[in-house]
PDB file of N, CA and C in Angstrom:
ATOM      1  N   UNK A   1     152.235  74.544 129.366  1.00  0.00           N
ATOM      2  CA  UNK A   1     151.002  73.830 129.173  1.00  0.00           C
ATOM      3  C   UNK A   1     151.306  72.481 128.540  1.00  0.00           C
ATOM      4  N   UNK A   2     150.762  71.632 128.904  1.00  0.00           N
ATOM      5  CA  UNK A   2     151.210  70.003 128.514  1.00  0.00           C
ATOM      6  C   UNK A   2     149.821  69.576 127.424  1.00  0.00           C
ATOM      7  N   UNK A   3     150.273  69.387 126.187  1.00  0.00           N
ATOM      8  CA  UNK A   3     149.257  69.135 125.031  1.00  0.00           C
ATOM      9  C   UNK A   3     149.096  67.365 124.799  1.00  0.00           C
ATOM     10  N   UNK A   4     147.627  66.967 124.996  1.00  0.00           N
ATOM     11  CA  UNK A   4     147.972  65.377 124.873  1.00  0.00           C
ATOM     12  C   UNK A   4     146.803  65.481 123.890  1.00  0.00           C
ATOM     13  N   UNK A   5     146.823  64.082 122.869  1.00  0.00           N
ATOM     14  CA  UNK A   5     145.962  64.058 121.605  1.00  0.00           C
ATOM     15  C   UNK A   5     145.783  62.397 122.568  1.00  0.00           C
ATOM     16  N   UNK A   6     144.286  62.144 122.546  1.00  0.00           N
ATOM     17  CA  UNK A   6     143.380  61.436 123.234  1.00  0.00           C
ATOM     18  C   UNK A   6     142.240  61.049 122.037  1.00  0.00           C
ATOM     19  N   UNK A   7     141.654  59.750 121.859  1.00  0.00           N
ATOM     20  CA  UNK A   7     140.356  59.532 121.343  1.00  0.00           C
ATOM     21  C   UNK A   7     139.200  59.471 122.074  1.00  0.00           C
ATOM     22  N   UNK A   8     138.242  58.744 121.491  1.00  0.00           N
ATOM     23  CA  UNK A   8     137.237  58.703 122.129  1.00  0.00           C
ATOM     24  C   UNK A   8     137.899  57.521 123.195  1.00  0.00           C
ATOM     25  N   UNK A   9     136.834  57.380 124.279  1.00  0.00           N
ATOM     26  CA  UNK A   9     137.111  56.058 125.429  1.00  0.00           C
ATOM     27  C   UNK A   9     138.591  56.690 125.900  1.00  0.00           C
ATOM     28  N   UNK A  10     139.445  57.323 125.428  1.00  0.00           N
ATOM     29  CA  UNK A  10     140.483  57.420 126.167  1.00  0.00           C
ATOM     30  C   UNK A  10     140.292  58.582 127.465  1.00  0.00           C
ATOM     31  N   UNK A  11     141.232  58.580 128.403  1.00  0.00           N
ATOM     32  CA  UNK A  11     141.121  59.330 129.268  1.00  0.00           C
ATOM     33  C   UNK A  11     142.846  59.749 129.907  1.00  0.00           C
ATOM     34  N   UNK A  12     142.603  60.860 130.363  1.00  0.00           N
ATOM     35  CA  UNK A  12     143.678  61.225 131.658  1.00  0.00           C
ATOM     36  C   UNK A  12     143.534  60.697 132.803  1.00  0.00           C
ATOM     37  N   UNK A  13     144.461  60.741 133.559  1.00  0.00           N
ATOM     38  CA  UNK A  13     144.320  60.517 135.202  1.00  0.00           C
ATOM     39  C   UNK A  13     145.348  61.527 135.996  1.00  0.00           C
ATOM     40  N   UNK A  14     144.692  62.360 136.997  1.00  0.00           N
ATOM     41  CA  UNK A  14     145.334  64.237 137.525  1.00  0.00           C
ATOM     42  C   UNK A  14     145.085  63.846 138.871  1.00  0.00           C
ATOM     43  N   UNK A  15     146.589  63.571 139.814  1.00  0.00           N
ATOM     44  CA  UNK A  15     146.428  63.656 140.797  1.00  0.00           C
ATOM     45  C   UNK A  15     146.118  62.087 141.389  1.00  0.00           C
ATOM     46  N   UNK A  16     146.349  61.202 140.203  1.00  0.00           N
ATOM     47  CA  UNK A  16     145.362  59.958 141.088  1.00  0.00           C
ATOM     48  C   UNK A  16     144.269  59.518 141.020  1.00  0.00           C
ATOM     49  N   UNK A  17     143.290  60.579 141.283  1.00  0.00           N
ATOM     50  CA  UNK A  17     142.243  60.324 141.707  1.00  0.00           C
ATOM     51  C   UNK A  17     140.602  61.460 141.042  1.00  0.00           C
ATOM     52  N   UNK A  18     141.360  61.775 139.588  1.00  0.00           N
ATOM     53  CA  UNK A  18     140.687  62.742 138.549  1.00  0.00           C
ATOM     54  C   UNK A  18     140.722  62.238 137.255  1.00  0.00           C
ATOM     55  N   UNK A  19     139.693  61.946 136.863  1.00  0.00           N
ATOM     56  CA  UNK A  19     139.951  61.471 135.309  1.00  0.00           C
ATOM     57  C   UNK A  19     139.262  62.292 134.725  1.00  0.00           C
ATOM     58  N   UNK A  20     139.932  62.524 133.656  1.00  0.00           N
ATOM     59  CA  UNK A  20     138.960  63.438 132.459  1.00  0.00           C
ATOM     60  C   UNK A  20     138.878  62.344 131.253  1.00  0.00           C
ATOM     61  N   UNK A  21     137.586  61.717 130.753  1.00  0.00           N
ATOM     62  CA  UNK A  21     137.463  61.071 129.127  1.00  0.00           C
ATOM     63  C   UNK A  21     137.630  62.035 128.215  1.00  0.00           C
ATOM     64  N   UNK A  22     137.723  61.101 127.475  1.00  0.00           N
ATOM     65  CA  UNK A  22     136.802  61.751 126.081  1.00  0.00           C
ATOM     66  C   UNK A  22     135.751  61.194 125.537  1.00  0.00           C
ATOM     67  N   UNK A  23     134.153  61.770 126.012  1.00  0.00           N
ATOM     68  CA  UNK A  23     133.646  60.324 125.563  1.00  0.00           C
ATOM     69  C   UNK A  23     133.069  60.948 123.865  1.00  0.00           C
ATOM     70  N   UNK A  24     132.921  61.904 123.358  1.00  0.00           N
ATOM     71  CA  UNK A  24     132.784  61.782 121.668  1.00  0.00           C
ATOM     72  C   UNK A  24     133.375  63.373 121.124  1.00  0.00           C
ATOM     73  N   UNK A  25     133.806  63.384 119.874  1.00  0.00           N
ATOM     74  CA  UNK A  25     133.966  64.633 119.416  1.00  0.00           C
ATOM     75  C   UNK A  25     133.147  64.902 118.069  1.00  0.00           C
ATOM     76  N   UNK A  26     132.424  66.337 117.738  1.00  0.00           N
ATOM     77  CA  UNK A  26     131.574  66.257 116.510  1.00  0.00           C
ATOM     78  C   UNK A  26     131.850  67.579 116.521  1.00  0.00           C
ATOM     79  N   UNK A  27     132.487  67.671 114.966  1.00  0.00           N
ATOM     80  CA  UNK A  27     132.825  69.140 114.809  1.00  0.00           C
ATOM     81  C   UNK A  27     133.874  69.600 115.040  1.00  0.00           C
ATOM     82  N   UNK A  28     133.369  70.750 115.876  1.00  0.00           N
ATOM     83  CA  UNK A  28     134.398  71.654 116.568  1.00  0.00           C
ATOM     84  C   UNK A  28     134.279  71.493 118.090  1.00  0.00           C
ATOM     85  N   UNK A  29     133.247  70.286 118.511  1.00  0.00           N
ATOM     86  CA  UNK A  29     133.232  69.878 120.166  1.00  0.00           C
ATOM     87  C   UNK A  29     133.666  69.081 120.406  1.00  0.00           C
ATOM     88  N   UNK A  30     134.350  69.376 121.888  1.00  0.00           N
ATOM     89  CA  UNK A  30     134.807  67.736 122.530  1.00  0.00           C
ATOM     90  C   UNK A  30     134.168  67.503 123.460  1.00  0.00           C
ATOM     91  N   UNK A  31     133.109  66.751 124.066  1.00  0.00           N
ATOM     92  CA  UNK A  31     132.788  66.286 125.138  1.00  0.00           C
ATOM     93  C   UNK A  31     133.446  65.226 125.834  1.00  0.00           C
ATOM     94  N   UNK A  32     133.668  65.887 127.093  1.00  0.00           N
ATOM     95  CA  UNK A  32     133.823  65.192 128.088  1.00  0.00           C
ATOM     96  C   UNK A  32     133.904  65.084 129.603  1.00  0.00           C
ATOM     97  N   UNK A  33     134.063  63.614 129.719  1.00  0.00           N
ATOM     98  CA  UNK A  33     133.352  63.188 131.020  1.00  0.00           C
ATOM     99  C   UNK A  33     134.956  63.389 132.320  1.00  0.00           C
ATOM    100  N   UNK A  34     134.193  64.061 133.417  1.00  0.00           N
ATOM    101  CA  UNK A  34     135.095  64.166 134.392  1.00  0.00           C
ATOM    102  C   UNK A  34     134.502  63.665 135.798  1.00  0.00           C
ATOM    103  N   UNK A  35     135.137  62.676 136.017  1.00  0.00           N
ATOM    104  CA  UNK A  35     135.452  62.339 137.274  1.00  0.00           C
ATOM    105  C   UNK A  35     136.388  62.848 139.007  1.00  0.00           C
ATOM    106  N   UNK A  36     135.619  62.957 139.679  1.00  0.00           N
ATOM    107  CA  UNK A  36     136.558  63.549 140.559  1.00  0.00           C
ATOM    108  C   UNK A  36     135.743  63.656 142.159  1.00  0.00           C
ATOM    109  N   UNK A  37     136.901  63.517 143.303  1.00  0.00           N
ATOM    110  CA  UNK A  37     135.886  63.677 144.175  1.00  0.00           C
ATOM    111  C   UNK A  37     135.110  64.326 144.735  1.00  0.00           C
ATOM    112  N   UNK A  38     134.150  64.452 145.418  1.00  0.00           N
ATOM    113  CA  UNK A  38     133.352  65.150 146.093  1.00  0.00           C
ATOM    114  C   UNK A  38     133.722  66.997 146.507  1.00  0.00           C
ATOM    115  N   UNK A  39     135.039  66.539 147.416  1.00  0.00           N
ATOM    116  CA  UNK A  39     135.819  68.049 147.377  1.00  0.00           C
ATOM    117  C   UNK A  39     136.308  68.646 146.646  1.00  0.00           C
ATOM    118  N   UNK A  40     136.167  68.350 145.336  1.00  0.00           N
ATOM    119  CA  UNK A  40     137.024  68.826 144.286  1.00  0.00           C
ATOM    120  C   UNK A  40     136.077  69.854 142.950  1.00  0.00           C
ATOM    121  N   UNK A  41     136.127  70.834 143.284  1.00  0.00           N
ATOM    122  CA  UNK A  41     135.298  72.270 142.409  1.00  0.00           C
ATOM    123  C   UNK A  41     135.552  71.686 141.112  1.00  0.00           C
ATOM    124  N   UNK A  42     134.713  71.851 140.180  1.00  0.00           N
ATOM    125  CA  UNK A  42     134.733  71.830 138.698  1.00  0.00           C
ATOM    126  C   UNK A  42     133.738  72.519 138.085  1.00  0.00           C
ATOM    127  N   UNK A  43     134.580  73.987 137.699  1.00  0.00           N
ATOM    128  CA  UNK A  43     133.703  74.673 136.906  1.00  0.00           C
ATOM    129  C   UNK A  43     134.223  74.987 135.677  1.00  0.00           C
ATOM    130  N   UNK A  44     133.435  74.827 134.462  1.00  0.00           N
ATOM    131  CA  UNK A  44     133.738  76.048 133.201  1.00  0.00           C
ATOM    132  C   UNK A  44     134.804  77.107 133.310  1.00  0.00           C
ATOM    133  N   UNK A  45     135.741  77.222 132.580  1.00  0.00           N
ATOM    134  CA  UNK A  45     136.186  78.852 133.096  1.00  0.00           C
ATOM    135  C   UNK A  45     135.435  80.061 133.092  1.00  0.00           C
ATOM    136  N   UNK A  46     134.544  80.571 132.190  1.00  0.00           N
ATOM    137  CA  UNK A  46     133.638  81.256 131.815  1.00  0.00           C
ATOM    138  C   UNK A  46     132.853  81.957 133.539  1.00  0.00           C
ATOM    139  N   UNK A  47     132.868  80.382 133.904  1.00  0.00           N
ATOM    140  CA  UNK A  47     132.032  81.059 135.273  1.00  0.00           C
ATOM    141  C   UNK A  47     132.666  81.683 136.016  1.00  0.00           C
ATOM    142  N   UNK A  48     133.887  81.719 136.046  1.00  0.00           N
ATOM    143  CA  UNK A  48     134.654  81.949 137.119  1.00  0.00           C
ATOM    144  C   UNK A  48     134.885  83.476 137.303  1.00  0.00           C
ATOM    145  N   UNK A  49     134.681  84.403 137.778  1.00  0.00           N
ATOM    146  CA  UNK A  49     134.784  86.099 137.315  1.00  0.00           C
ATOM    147  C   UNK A  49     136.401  85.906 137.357  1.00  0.00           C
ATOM    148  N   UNK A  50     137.070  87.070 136.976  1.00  0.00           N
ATOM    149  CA  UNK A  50     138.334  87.071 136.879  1.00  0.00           C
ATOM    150  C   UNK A  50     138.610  87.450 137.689  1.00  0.00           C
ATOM    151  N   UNK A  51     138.245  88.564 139.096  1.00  0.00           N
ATOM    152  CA  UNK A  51     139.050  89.034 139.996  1.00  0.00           C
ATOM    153  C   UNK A  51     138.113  88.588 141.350  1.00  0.00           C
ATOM    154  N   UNK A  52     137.837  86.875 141.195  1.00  0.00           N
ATOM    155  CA  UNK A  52     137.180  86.368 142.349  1.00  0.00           C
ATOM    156  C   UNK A  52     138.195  85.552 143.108  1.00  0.00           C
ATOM    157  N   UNK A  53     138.443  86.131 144.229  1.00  0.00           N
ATOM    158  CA  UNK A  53     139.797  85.690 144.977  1.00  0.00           C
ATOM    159  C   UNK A  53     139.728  84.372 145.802  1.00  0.00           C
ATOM    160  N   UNK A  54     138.367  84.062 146.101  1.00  0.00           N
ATOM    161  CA  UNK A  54     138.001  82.811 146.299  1.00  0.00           C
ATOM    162  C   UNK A  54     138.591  81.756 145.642  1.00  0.00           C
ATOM    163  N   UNK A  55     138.379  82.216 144.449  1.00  0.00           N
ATOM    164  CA  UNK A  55     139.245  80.598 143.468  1.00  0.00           C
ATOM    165  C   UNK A  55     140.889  81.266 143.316  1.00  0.00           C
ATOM    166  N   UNK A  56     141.472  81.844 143.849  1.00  0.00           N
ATOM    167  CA  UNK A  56     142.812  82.297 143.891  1.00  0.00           C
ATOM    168  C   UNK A  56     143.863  80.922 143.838  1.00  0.00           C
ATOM    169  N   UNK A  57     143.456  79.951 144.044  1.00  0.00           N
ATOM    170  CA  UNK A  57     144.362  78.901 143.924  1.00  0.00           C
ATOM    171  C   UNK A  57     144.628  77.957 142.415  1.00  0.00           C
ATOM    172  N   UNK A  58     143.509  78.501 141.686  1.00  0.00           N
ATOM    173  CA  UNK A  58     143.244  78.472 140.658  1.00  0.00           C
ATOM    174  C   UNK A  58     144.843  78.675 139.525  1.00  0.00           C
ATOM    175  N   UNK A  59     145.672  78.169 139.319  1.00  0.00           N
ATOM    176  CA  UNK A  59     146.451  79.001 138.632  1.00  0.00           C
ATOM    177  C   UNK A  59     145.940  78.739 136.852  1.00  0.00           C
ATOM    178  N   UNK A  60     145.958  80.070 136.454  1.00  0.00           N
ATOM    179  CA  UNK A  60     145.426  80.727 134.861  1.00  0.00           C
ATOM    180  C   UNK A  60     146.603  80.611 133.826  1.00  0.00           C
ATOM    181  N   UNK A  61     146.857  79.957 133.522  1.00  0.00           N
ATOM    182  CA  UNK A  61     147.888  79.925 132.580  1.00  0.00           C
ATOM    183  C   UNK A  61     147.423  80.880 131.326  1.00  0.00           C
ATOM    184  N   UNK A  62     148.841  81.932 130.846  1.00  0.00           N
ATOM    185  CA  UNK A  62     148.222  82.496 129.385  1.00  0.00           C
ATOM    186  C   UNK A  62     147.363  81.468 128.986  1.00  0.00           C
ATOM    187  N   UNK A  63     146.549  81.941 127.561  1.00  0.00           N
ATOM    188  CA  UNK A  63     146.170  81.186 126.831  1.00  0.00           C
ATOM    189  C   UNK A  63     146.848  80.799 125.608  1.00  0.00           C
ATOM    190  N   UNK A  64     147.193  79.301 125.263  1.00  0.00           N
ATOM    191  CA  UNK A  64     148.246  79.566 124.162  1.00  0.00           C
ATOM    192  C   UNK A  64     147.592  79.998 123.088  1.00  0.00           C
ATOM    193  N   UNK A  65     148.814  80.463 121.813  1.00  0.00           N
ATOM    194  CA  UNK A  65     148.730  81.102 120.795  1.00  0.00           C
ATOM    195  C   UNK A  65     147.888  79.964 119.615  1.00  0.00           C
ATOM    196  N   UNK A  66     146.756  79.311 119.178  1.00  0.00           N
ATOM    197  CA  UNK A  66     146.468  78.506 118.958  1.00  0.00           C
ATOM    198  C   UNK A  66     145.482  78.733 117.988  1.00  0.00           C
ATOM    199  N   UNK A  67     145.560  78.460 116.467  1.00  0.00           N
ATOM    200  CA  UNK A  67     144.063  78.132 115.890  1.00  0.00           C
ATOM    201  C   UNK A  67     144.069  76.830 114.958  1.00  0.00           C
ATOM    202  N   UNK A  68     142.682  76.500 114.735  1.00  0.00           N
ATOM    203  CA  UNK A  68     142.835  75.407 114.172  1.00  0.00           C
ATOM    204  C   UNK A  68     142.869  74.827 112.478  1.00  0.00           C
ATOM    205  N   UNK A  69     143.376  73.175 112.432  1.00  0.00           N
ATOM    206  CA  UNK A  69     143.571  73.502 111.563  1.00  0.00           C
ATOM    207  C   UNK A  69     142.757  73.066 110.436  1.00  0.00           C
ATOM    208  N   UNK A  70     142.771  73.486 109.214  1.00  0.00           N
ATOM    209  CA  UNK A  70     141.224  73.081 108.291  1.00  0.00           C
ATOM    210  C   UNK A  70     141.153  71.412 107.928  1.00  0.00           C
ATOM    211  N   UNK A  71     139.881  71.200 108.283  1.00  0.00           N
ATOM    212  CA  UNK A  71     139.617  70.202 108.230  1.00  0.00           C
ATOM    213  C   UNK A  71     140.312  68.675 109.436  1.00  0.00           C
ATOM    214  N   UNK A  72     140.747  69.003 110.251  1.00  0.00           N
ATOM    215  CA  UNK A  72     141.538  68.345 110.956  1.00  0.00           C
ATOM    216  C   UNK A  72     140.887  68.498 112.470  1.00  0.00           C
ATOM    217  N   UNK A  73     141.130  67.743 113.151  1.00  0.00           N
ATOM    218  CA  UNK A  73     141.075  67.827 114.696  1.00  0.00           C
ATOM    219  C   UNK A  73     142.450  67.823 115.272  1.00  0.00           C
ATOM    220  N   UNK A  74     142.970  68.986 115.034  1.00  0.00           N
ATOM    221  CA  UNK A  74     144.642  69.129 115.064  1.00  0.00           C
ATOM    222  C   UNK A  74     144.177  70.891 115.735  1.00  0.00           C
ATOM    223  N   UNK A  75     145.347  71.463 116.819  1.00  0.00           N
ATOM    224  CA  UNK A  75     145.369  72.616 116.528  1.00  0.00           C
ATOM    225  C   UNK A  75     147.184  73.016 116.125  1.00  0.00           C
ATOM    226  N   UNK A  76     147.334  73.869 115.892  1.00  0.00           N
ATOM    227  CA  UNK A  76     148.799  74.250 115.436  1.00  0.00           C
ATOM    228  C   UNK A  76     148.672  75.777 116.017  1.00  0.00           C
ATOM    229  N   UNK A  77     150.518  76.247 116.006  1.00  0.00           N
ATOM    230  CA  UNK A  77     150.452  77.775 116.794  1.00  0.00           C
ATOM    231  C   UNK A  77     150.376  78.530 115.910  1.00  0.00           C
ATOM    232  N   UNK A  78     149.831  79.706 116.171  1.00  0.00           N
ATOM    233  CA  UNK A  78     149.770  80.368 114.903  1.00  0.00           C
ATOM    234  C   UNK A  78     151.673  81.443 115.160  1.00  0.00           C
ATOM    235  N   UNK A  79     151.598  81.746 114.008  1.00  0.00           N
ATOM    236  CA  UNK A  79     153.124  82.401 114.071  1.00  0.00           C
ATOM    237  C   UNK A  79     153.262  83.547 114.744  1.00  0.00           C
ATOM    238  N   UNK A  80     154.438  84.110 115.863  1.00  0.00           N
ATOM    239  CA  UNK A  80     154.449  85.092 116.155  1.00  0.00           C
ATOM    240  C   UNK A  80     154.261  86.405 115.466  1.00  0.00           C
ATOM    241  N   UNK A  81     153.819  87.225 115.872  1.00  0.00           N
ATOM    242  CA  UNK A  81     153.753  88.636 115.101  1.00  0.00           C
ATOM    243  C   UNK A  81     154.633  89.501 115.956  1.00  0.00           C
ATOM    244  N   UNK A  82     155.395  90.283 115.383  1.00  0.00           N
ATOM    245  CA  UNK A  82     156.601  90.906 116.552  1.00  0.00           C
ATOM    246  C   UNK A  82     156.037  92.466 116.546  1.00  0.00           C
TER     247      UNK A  82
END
């Protein structure tokens, strides 16, 4: 998984022709704005059922090991437990 620290007005560019902003963060939210073309699905993960084979191209990466940290807009890993 590739981790990038972005402000507000800043953005990615995926593929060329996909931008994701950032257009504000408050809290514990980040909003932001995505660009992309017409053919190109953009959903929530949430929506997605897990064993809908339709989005099979989808690749799910684990989720990393991640919480955050106090007072910061930082996350850090949390330590393995064996």
């Amino acid at each position: 998984m590739l981790i990038l620290t972005r402000k507000i007005d800043q953005s990615i560019i995926i593929q060329g022709n996909i931008q994701i902003m950032v257009l504000g963060v408050e809290r514990d939210r980040v909003k932001l704005g995505i660009a992309a073309p017409a053919e190109v699905t953009v959903l929530r993960e949430e929506l997605i059922p897990a064993d809908d084979s339709k989005i099979s191209p989808i690749r799910r990466p684990a989720r990393p090991n991640l919480t955050p940290v106090h007072g910061a807009l930082a996350l850090k890993p949390e330590p393995k437990q064996d």
